[in-house]
PDB file of N, CA and C in Angstrom:
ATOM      1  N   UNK A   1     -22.801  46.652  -9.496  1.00  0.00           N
ATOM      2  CA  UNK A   1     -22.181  45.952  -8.394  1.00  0.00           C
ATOM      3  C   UNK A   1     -22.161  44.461  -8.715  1.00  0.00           C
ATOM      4  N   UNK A   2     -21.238  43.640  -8.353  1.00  0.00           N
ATOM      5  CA  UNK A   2     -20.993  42.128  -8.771  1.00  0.00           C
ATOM      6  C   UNK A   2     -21.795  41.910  -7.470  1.00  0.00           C
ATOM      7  N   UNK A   3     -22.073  40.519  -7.881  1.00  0.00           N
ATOM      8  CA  UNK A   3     -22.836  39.475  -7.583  1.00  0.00           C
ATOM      9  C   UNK A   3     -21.744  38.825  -6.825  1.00  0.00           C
ATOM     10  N   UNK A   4     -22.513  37.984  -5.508  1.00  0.00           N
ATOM     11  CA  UNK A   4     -21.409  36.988  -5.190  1.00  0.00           C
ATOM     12  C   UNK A   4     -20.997  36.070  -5.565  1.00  0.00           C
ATOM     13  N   UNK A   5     -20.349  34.956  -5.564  1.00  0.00           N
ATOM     14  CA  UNK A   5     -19.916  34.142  -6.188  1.00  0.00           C
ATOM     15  C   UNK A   5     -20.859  33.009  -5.861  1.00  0.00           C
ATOM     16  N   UNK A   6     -20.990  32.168  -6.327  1.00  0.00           N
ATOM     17  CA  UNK A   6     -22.104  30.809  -6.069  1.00  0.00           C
ATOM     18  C   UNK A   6     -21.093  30.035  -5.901  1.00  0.00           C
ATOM     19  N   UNK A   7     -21.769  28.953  -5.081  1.00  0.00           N
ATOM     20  CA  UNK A   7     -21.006  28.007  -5.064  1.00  0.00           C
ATOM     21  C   UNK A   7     -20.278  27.244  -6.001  1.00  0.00           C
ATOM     22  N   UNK A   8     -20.506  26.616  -7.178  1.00  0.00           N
ATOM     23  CA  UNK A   8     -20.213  26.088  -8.406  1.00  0.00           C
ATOM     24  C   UNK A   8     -18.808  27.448  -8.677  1.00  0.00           C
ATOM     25  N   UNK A   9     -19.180  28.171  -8.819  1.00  0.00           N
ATOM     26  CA  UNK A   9     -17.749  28.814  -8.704  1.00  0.00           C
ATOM     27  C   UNK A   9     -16.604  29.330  -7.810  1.00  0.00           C
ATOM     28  N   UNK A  10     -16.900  28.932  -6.376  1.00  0.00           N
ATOM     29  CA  UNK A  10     -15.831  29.148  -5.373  1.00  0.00           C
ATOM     30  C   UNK A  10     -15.087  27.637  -5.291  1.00  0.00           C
ATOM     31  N   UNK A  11     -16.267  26.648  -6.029  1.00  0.00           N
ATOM     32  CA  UNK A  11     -15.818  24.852  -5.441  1.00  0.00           C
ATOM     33  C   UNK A  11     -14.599  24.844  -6.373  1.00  0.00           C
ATOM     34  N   UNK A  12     -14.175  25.473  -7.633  1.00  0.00           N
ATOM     35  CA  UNK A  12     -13.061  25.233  -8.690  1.00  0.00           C
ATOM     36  C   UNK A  12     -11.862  25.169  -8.066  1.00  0.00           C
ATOM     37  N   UNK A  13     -11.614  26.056  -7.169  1.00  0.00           N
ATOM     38  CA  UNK A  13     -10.056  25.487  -6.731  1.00  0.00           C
ATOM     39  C   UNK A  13     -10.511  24.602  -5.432  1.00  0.00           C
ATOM     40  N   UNK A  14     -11.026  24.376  -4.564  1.00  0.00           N
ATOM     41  CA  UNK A  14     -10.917  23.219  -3.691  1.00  0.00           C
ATOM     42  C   UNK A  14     -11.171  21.846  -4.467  1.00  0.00           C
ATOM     43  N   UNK A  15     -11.948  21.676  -5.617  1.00  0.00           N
ATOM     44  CA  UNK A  15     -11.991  20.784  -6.326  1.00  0.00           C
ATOM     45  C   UNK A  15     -10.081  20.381  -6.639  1.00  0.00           C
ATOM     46  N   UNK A  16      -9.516  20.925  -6.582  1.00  0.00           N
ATOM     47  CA  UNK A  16      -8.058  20.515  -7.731  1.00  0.00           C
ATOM     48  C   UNK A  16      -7.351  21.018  -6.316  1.00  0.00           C
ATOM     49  N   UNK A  17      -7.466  21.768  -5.575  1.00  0.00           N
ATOM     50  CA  UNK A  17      -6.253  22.003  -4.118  1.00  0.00           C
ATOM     51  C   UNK A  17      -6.421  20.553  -3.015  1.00  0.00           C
ATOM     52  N   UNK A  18      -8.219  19.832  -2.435  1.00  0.00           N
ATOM     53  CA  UNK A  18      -8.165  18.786  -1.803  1.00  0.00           C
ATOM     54  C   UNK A  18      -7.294  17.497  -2.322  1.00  0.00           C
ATOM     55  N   UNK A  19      -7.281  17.058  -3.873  1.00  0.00           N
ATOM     56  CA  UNK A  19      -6.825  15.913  -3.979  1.00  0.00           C
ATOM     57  C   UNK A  19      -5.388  16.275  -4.532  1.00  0.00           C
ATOM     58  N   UNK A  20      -4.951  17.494  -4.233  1.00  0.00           N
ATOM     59  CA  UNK A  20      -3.382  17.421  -4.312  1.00  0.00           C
ATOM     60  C   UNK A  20      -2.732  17.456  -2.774  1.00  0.00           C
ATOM     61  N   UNK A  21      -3.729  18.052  -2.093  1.00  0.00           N
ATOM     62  CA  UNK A  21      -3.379  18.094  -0.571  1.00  0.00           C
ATOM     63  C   UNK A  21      -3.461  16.638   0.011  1.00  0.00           C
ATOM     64  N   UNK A  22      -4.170  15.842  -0.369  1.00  0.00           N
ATOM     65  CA  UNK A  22      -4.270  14.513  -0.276  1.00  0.00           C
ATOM     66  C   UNK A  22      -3.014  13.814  -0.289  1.00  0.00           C
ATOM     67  N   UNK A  23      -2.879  14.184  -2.095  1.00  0.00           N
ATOM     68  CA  UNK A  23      -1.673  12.788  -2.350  1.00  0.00           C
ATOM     69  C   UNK A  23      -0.296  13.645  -1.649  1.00  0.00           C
ATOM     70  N   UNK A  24      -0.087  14.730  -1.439  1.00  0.00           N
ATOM     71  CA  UNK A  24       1.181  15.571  -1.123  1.00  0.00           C
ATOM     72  C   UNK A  24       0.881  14.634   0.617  1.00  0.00           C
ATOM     73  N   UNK A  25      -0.149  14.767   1.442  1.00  0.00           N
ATOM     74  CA  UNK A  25      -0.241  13.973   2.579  1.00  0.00           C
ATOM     75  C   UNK A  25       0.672  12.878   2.610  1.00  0.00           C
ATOM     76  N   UNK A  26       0.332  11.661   2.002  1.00  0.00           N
ATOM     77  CA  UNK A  26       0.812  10.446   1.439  1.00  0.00           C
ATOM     78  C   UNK A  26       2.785  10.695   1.065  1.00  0.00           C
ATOM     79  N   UNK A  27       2.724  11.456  -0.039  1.00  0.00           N
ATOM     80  CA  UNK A  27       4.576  12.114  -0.746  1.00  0.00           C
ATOM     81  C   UNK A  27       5.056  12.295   0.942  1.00  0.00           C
ATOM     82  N   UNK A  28       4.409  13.034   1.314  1.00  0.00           N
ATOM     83  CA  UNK A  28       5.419  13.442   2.266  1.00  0.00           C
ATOM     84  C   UNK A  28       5.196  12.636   3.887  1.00  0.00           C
ATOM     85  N   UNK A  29       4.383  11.376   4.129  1.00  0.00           N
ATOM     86  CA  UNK A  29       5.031  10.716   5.039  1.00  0.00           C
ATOM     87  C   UNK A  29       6.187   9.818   4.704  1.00  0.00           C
ATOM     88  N   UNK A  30       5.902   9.687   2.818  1.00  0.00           N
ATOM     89  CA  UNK A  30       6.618   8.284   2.461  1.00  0.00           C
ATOM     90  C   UNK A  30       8.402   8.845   2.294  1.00  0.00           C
ATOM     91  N   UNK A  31       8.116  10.046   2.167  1.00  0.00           N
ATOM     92  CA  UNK A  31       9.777  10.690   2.128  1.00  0.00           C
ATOM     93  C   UNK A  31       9.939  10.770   3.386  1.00  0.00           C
ATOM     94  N   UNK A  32       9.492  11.112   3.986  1.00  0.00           N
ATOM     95  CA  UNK A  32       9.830  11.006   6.077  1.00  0.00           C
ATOM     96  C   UNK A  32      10.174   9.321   5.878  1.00  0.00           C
ATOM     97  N   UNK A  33       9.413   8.530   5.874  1.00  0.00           N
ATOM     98  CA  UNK A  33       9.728   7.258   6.183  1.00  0.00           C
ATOM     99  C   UNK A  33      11.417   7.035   5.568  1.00  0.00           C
ATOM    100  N   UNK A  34      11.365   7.157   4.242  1.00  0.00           N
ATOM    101  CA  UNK A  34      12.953   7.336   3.481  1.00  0.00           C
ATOM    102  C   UNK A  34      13.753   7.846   3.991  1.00  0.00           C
ATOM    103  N   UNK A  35      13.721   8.313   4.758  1.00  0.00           N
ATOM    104  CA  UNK A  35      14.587   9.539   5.400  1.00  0.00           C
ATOM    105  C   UNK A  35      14.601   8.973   7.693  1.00  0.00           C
ATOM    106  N   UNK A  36      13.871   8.570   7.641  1.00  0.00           N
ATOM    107  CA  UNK A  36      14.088   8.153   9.053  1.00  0.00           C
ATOM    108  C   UNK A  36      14.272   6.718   9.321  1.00  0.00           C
ATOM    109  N   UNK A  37      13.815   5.836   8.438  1.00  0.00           N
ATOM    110  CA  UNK A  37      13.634   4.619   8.220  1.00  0.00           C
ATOM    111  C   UNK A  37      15.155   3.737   8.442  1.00  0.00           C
ATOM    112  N   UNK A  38      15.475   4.330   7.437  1.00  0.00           N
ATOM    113  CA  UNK A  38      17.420   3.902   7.487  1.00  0.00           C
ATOM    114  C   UNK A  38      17.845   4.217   8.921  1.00  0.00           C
ATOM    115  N   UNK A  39      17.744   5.273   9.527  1.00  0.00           N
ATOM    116  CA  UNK A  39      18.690   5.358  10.595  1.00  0.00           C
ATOM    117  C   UNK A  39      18.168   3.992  11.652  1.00  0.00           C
ATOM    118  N   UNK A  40      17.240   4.234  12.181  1.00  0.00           N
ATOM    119  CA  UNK A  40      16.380   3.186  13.046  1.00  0.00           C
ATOM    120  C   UNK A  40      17.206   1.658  12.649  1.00  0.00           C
ATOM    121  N   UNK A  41      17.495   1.769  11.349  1.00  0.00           N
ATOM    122  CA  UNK A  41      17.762   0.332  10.307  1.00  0.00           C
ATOM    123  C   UNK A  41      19.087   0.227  11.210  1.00  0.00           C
ATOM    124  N   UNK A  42      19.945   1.042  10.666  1.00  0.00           N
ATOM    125  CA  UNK A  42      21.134   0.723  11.329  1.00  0.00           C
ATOM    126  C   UNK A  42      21.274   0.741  12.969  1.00  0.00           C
ATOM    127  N   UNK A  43      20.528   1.552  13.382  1.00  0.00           N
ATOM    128  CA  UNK A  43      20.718   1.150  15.390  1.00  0.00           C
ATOM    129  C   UNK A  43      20.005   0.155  15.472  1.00  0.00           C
ATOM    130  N   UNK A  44      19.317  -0.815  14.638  1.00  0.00           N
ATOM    131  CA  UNK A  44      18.377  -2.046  14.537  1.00  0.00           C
ATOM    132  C   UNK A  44      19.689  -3.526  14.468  1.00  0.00           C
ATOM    133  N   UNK A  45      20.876  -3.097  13.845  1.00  0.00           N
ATOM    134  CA  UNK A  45      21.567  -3.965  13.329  1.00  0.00           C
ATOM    135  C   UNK A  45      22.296  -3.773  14.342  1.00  0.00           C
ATOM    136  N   UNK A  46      22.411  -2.903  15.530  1.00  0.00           N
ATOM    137  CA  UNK A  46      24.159  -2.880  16.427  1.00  0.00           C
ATOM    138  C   UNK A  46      22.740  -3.494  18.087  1.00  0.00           C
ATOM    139  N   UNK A  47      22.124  -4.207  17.522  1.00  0.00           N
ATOM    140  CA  UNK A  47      20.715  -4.834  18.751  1.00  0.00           C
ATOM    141  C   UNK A  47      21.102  -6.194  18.972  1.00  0.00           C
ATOM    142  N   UNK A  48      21.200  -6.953  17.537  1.00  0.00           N
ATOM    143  CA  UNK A  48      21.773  -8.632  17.762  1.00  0.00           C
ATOM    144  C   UNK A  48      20.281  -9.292  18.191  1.00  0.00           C
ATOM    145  N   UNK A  49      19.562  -8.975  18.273  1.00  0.00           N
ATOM    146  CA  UNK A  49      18.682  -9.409  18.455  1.00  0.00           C
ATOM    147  C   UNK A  49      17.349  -9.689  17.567  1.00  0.00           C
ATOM    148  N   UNK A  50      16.429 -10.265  17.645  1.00  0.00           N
ATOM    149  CA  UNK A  50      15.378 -10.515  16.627  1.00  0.00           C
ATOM    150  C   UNK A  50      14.610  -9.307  16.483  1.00  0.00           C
ATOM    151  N   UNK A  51      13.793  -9.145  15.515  1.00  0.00           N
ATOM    152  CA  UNK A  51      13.473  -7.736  15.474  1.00  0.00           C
ATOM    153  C   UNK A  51      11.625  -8.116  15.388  1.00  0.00           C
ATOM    154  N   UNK A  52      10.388  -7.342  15.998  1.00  0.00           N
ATOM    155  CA  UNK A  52       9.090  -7.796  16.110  1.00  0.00           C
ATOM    156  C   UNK A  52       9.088  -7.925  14.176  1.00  0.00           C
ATOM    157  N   UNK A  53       7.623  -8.676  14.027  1.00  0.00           N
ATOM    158  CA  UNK A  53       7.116  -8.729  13.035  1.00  0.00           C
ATOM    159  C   UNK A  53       7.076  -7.620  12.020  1.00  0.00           C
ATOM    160  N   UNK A  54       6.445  -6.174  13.026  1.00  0.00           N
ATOM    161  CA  UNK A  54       5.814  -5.635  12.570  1.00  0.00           C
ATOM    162  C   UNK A  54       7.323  -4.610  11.919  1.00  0.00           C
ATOM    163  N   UNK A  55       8.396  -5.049  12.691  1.00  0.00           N
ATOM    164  CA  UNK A  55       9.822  -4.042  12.277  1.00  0.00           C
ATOM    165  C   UNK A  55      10.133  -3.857  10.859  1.00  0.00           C
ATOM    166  N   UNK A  56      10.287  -5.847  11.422  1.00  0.00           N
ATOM    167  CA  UNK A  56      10.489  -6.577   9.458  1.00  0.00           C
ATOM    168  C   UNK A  56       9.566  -5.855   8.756  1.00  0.00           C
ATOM    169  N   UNK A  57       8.450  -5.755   8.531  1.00  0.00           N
ATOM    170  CA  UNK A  57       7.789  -5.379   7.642  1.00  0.00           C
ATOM    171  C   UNK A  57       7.513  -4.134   7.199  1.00  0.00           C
ATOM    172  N   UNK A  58       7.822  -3.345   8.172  1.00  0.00           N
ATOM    173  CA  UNK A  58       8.559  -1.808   7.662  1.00  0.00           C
ATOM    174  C   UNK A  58      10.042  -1.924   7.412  1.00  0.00           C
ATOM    175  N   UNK A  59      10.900  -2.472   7.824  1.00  0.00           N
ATOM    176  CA  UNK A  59      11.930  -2.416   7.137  1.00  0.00           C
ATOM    177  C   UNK A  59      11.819  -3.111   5.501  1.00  0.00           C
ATOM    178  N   UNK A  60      10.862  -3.814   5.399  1.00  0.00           N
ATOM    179  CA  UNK A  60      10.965  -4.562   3.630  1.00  0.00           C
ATOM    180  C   UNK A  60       9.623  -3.717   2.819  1.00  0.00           C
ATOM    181  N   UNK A  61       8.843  -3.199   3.347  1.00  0.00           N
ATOM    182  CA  UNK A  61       8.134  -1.828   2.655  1.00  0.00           C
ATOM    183  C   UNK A  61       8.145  -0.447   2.535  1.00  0.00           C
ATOM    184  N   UNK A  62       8.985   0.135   3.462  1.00  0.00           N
ATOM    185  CA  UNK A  62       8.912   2.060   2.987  1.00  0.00           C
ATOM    186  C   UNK A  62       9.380   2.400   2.155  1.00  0.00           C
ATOM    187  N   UNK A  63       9.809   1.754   1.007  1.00  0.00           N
ATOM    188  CA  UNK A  63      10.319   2.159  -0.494  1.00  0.00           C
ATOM    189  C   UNK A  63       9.457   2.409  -1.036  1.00  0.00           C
ATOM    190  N   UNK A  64       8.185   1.677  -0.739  1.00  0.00           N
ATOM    191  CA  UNK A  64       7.204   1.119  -1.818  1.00  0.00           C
ATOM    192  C   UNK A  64       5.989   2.290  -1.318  1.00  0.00           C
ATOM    193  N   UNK A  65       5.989   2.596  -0.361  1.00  0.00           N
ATOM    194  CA  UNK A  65       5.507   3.651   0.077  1.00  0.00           C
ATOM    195  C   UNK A  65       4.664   4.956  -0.517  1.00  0.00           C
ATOM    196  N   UNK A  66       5.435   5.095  -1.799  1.00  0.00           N
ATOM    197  CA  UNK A  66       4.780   6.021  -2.363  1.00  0.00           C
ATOM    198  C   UNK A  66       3.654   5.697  -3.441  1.00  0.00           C
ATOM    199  N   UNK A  67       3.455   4.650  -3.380  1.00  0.00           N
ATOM    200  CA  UNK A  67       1.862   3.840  -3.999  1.00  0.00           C
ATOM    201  C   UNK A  67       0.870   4.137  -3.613  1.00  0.00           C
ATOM    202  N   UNK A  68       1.253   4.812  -2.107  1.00  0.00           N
ATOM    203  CA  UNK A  68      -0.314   4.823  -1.130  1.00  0.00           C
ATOM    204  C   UNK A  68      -0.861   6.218  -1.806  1.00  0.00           C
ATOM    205  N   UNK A  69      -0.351   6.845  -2.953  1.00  0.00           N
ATOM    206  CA  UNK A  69      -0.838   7.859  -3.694  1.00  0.00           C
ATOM    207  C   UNK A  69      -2.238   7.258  -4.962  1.00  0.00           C
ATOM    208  N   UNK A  70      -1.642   5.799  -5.054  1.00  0.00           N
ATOM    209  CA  UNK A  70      -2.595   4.971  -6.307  1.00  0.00           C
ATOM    210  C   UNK A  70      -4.229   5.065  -5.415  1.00  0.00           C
ATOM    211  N   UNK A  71      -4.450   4.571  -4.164  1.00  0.00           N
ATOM    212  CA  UNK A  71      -5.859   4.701  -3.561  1.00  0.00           C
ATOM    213  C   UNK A  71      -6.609   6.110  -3.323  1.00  0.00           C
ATOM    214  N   UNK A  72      -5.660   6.978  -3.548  1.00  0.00           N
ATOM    215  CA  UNK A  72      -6.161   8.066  -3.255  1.00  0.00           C
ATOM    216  C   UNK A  72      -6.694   8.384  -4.799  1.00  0.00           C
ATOM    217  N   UNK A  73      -5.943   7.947  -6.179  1.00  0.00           N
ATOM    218  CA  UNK A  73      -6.137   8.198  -7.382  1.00  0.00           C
ATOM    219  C   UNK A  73      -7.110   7.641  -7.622  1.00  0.00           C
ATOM    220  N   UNK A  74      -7.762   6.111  -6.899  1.00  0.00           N
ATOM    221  CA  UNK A  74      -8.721   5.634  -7.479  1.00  0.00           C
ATOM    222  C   UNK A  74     -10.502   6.079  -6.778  1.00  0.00           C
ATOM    223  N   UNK A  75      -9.826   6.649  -5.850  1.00  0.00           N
ATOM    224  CA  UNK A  75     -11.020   6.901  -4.838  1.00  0.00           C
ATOM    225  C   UNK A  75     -11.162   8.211  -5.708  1.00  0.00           C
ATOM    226  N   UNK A  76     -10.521   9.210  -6.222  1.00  0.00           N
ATOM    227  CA  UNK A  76     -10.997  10.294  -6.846  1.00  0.00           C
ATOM    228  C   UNK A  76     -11.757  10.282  -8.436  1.00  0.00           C
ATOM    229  N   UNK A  77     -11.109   9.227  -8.786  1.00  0.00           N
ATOM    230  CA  UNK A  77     -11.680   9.018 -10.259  1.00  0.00           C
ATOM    231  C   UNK A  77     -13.104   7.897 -10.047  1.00  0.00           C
ATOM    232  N   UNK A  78     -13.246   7.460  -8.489  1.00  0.00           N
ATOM    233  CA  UNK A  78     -14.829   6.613  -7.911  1.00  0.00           C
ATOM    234  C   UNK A  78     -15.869   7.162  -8.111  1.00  0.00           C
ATOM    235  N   UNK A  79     -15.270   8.349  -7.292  1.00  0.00           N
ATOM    236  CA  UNK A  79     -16.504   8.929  -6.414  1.00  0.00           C
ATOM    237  C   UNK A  79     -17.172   9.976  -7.294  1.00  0.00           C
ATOM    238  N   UNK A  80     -18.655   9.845  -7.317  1.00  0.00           N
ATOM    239  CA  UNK A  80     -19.211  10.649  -8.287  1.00  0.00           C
ATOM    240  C   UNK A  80     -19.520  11.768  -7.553  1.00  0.00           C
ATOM    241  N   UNK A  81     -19.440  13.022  -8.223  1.00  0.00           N
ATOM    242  CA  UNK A  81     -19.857  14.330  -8.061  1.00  0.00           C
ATOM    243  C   UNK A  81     -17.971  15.284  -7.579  1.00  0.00           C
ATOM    244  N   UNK A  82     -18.497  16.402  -8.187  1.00  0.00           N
ATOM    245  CA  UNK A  82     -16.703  17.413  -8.385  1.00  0.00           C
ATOM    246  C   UNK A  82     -16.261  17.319  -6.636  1.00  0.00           C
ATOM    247  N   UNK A  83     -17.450  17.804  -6.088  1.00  0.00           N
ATOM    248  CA  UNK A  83     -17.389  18.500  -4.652  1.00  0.00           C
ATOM    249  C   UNK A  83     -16.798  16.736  -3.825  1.00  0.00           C
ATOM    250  N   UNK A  84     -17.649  15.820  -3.991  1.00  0.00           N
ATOM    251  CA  UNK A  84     -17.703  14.457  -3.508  1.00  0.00           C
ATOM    252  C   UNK A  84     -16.181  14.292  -3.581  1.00  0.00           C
ATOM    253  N   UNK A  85     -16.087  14.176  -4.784  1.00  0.00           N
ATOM    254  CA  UNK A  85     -14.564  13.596  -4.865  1.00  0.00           C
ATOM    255  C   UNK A  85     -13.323  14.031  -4.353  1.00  0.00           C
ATOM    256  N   UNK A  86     -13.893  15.223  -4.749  1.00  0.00           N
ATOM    257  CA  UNK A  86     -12.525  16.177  -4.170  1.00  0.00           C
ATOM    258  C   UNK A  86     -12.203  15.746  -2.663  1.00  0.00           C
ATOM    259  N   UNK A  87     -13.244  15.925  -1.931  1.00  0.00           N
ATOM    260  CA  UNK A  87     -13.386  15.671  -0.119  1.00  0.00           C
ATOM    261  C   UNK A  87     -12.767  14.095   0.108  1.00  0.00           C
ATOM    262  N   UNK A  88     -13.328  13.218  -0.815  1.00  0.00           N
ATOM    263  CA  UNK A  88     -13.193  11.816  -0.397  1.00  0.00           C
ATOM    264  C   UNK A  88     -11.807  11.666  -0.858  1.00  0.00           C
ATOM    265  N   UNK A  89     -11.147  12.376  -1.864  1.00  0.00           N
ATOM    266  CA  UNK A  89      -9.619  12.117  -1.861  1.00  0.00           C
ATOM    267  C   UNK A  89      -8.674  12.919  -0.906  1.00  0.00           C
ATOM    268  N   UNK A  90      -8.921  13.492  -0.858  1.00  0.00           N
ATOM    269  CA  UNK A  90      -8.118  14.327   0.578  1.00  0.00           C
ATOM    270  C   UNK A  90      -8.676  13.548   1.759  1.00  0.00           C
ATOM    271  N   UNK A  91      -9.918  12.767   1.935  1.00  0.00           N
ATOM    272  CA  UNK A  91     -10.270  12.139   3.209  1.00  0.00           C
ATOM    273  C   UNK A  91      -9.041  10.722   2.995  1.00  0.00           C
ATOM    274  N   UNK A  92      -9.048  10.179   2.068  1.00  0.00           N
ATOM    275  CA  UNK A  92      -8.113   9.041   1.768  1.00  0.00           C
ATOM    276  C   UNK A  92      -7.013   9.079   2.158  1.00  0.00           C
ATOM    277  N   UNK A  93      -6.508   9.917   1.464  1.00  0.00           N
ATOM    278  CA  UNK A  93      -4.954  10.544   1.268  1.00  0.00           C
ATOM    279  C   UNK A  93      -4.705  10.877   3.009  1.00  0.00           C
ATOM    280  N   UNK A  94      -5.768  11.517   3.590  1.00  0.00           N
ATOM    281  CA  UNK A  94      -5.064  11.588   4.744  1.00  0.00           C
ATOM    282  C   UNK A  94      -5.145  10.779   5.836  1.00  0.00           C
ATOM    283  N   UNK A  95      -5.879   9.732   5.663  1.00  0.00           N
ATOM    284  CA  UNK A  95      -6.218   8.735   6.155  1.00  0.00           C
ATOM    285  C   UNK A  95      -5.348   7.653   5.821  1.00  0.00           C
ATOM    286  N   UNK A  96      -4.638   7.842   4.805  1.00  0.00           N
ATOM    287  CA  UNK A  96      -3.939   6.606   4.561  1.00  0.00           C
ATOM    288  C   UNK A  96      -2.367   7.068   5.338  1.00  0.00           C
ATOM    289  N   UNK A  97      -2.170   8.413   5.158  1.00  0.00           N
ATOM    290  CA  UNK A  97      -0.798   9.426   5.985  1.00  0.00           C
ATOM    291  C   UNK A  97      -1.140   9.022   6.946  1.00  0.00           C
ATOM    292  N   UNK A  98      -1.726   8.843   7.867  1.00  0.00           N
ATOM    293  CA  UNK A  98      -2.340   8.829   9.436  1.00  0.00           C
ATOM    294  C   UNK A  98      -1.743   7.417   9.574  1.00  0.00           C
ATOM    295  N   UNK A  99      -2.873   5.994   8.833  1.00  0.00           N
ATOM    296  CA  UNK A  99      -1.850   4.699   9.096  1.00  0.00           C
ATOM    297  C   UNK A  99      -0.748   4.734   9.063  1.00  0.00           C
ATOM    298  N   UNK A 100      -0.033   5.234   7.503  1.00  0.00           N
ATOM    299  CA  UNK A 100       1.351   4.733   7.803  1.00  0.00           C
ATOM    300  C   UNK A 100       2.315   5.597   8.865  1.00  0.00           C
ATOM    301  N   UNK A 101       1.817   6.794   9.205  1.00  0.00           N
ATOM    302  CA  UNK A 101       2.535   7.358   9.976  1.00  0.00           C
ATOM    303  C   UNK A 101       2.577   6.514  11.894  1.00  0.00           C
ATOM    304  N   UNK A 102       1.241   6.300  11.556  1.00  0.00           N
ATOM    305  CA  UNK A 102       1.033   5.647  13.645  1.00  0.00           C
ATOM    306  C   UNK A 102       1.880   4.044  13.148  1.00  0.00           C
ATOM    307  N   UNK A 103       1.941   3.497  11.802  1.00  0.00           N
ATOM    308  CA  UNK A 103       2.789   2.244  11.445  1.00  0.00           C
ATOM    309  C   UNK A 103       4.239   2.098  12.107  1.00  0.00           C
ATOM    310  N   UNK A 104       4.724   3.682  10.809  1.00  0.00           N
ATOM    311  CA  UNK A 104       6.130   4.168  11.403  1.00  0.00           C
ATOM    312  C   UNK A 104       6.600   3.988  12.903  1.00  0.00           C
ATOM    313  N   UNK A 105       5.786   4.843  13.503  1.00  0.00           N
ATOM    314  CA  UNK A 105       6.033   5.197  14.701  1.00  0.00           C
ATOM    315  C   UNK A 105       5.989   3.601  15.679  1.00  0.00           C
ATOM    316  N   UNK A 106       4.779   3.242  15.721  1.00  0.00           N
ATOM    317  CA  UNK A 106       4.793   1.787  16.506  1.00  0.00           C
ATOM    318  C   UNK A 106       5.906   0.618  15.650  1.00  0.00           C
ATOM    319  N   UNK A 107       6.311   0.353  14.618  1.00  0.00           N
ATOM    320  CA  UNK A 107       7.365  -0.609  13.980  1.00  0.00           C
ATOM    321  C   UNK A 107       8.485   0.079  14.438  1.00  0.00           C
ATOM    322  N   UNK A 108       8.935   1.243  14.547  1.00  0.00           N
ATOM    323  CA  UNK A 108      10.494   1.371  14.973  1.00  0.00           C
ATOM    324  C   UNK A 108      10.511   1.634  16.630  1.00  0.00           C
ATOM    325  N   UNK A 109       9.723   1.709  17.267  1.00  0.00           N
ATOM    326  CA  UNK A 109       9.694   2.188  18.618  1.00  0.00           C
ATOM    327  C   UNK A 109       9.363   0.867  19.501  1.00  0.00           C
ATOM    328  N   UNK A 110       8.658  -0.114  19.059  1.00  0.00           N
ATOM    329  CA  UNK A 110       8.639  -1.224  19.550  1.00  0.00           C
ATOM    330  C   UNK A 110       9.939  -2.314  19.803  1.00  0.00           C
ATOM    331  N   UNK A 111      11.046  -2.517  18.726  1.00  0.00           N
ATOM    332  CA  UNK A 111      12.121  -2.900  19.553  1.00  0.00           C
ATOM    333  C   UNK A 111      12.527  -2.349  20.345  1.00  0.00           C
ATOM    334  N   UNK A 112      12.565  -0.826  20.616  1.00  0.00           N
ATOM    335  CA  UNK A 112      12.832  -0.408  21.660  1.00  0.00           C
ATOM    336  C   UNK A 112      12.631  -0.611  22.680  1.00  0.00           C
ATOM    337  N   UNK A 113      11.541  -0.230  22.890  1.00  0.00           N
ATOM    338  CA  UNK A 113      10.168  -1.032  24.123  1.00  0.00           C
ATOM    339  C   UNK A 113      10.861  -2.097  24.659  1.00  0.00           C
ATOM    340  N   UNK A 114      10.878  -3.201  23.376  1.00  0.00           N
ATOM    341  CA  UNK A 114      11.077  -4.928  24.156  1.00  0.00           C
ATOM    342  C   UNK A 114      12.307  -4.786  24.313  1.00  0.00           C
ATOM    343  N   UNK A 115      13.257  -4.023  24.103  1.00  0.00           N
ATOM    344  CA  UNK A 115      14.470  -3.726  24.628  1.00  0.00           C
ATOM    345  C   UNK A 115      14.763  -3.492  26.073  1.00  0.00           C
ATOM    346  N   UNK A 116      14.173  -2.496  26.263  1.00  0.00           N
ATOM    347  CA  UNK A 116      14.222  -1.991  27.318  1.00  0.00           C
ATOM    348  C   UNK A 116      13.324  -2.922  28.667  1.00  0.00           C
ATOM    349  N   UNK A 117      12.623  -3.782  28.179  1.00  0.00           N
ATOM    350  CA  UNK A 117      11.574  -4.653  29.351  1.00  0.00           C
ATOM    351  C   UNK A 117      12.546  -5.574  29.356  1.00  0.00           C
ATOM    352  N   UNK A 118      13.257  -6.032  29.122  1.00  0.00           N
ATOM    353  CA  UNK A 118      14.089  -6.921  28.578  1.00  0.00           C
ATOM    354  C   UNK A 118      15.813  -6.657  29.690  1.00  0.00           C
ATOM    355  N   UNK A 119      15.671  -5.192  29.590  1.00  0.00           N
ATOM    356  CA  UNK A 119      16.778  -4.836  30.917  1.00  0.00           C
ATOM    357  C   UNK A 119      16.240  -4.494  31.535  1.00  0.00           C
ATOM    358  N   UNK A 120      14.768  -4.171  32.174  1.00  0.00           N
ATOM    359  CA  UNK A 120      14.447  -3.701  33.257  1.00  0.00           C
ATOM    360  C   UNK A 120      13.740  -4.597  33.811  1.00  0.00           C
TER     361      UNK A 120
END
């Protein structure tokens, strides 16, 4: 009869599945951003109006977006131990998806906002 598996051998694929689930976190807000970013852009331009700080600065960074994969690369090649690392890059990676996603959301929804206080 087999033996169960020990830990050291069940950790082999979460070791190599967390820090791809990580940076895929990161790939795929920064292609959402690519992909929703523009439209917002153009109903941004038919406004005539000034746009908050925080607009500008998502409109002149979600290209660049897909870098936020480099902190997740360096936090995995940091952190000592297989199990450690693995966790702390998927903790990154999705932690860094989380900012830019609540970014997204508050930079394009805020002209709106002052739009709308603005007619009401």
């Amino acid at each position: 009869m087999a033996s169960p598996p020990r830990d050291n051998e069940t950790l082999g694929a979460g070791v190599i599945v967390m820090p791809i689930v990580g940076v895929a976190l990161v790939l795929a807000v920064a292609a959402t951003a690519a992909v929703v970013v523009p439209q917002f852009q153009s109903m941004f331009a038919g406004f005539g109006a000034d746009l908050p700080g925080s607009t500008r600065l998502l409109l002149a960074t979600y290209r660049g977006w897909v870098l936020g994969v480099v902190p997740v690369a360096v936090v995995w090649l940091c952190v000592p131990g297989r199990r450690s690392r693995a966790v702390a890059a998927l903790l990154a990676g999705a932690a860094i998806a989380a900012a830019l996603m609540l970014f997204v959301i508050w930079a394009c929804y805020s002209p709106i906002i002052g739009l709308a206080a603005l007619a009401g």
